[in-house]
Protein backbone atom coordinates (compact mmCIF):
# COMPACT_ATOMS: atom_id res chain seq x y z
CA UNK A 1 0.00 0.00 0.00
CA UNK A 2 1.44 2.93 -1.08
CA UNK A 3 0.77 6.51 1.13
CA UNK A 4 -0.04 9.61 -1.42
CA UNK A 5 1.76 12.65 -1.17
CA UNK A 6 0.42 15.82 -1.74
CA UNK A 7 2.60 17.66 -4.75
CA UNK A 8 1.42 21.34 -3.55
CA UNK A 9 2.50 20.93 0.08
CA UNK A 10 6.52 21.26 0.38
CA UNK A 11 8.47 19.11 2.85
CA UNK A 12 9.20 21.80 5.52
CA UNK A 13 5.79 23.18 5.51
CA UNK A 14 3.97 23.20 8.87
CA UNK A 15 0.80 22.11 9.45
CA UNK A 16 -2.16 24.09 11.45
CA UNK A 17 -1.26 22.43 14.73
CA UNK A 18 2.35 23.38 14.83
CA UNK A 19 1.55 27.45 13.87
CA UNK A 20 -1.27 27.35 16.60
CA UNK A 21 1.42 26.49 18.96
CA UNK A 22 4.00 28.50 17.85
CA UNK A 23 2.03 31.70 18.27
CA UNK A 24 0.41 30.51 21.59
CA UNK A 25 4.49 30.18 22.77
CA UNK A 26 4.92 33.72 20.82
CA UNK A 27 2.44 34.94 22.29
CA UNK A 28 3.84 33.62 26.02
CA UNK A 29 7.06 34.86 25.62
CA UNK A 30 6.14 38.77 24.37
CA UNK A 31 4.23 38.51 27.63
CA UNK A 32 6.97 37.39 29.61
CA UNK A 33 8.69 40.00 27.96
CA UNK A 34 6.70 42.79 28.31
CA UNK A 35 6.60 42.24 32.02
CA UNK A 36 9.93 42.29 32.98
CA UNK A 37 11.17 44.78 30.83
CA UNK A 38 10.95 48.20 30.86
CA UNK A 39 9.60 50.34 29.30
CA UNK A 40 7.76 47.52 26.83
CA UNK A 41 3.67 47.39 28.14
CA UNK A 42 0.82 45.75 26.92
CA UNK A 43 -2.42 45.71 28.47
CA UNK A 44 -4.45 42.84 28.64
CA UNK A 45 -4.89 39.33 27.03
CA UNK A 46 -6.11 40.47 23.97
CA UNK A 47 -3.64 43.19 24.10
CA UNK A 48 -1.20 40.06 24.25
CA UNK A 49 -3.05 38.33 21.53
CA UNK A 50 -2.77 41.14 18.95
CA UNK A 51 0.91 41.71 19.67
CA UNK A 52 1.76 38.44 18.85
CA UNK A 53 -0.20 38.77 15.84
CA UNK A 54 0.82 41.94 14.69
CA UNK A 55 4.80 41.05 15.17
CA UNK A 56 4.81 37.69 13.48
CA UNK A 57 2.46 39.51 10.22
CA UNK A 58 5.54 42.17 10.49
CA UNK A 59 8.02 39.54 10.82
CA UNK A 60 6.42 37.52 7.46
CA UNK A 61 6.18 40.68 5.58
CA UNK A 62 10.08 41.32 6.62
CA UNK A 63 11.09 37.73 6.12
CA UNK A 64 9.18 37.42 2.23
CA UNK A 65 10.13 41.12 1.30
CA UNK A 66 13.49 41.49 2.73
CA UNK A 67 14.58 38.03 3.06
CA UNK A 68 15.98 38.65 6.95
CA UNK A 69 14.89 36.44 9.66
CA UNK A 70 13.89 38.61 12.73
CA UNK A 71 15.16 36.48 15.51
CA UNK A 72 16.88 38.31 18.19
CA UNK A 73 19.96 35.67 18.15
CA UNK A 74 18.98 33.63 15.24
CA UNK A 75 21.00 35.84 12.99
CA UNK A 76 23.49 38.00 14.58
CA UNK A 77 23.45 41.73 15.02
CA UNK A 78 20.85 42.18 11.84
CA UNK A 79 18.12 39.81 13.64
CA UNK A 80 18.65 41.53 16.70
CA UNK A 81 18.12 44.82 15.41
CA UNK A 82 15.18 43.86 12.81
CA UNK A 83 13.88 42.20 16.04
CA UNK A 84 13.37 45.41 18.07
CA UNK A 85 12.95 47.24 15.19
CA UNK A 86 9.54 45.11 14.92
CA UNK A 87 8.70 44.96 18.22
CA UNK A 88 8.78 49.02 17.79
CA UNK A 89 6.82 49.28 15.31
CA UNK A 90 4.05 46.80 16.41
CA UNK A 91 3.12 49.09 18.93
CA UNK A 92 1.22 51.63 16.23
CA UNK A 93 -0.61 48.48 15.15
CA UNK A 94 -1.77 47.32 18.55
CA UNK A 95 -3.16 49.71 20.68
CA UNK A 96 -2.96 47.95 24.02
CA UNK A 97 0.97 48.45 23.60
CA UNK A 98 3.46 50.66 24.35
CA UNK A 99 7.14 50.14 23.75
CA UNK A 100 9.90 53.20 23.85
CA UNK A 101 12.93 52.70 21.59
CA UNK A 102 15.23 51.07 24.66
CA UNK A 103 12.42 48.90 25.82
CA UNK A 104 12.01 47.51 22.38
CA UNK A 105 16.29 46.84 22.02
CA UNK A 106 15.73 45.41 25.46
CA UNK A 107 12.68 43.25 24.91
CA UNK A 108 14.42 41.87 21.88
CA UNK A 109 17.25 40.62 24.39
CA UNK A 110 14.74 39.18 26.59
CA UNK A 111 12.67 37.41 23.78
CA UNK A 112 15.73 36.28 22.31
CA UNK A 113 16.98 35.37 25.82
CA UNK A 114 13.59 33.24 25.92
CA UNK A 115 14.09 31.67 22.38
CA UNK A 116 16.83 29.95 23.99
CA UNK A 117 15.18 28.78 26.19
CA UNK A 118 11.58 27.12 25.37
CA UNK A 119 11.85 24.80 22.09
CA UNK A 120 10.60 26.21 18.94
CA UNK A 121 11.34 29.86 16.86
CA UNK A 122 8.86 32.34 18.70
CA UNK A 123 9.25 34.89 17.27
C-alpha cells in the first residue's frame, strides 16, 4: 500500500497544529517580555493576543520582502536589530501596547533570551 503525497505541500511546511502552537508560545514569551522589561507594556490578554499577531504579520512581511529572519539571536546583530525594530513598530498596530525605543532593544534581548530557552522559533 502505497501513502499519497500531496505535490502542492513542500516538505518543511507546517501544518495548522504546529503554527497554533507556535504563536500561543509567541504569544507567552512577548508577555513574559513585556513584564519584565521596561519600558515595553501591553495591556491585557487580547492586548497580548494582537501583539503576537501583529509582530509575526511584520516579521512575514520582513522575512518574504526582505529576506531577513527577525530572531533576536537567530542571525546576529541584523536579527537583533530587525527584532526590536519590529517589536517598535508593532506598537502603532496594537493599541494595548506601548514600547519606547530602549524597551524595544531590550525586549528583543529578553525574547531572544527566551528563544533559547523554550523549544521552537517564537518569534
Amino acid at each position: 500500500m502505497s501513502e499519497e503525497r500531496n505535490p502542492n505541500r513542500t516538505q518543511d511546511s507546517p501544518s495548522w497544529g504546529k503554527l497554533i502552537i507556535r504563536f500561543i508560545l509567541s504569544a507567552i514569551v512577548i508577555a513574559v517580555a513585556a513584564f519584565i522589561t521596561p519600558g515595553f507594556r501591553i495591556e491585557g490578554l487580547w492586548g497580548v493576543i494582537f501583539a503576537a499577531l501583529a509582530i509575526s504579520i511584520i516579521n512575514y512581511i520582513l522575512e518574504r520582502v526582505f529576506n531577513v529572519d527577525a530572531s533576536p539571536f537567530g542571525r546576529g546583530v541584523i536579527g537583533f536589530i530587525v527584532a526590536a525594530i519590529v517589536i517598535y513598530i508593532s506598537q502603532f498596530i496594537v493599541p494595548a501596547m506601548t514600547v519606547t525605543f530602549l524597551g524595544a532593544i531590550i525586549g528583543a534581548i529578553v525574547i531572544g533570551i527566551l528563544d533559547i530557552v523554550i523549544p521552537g522559533k517564537t518569534i
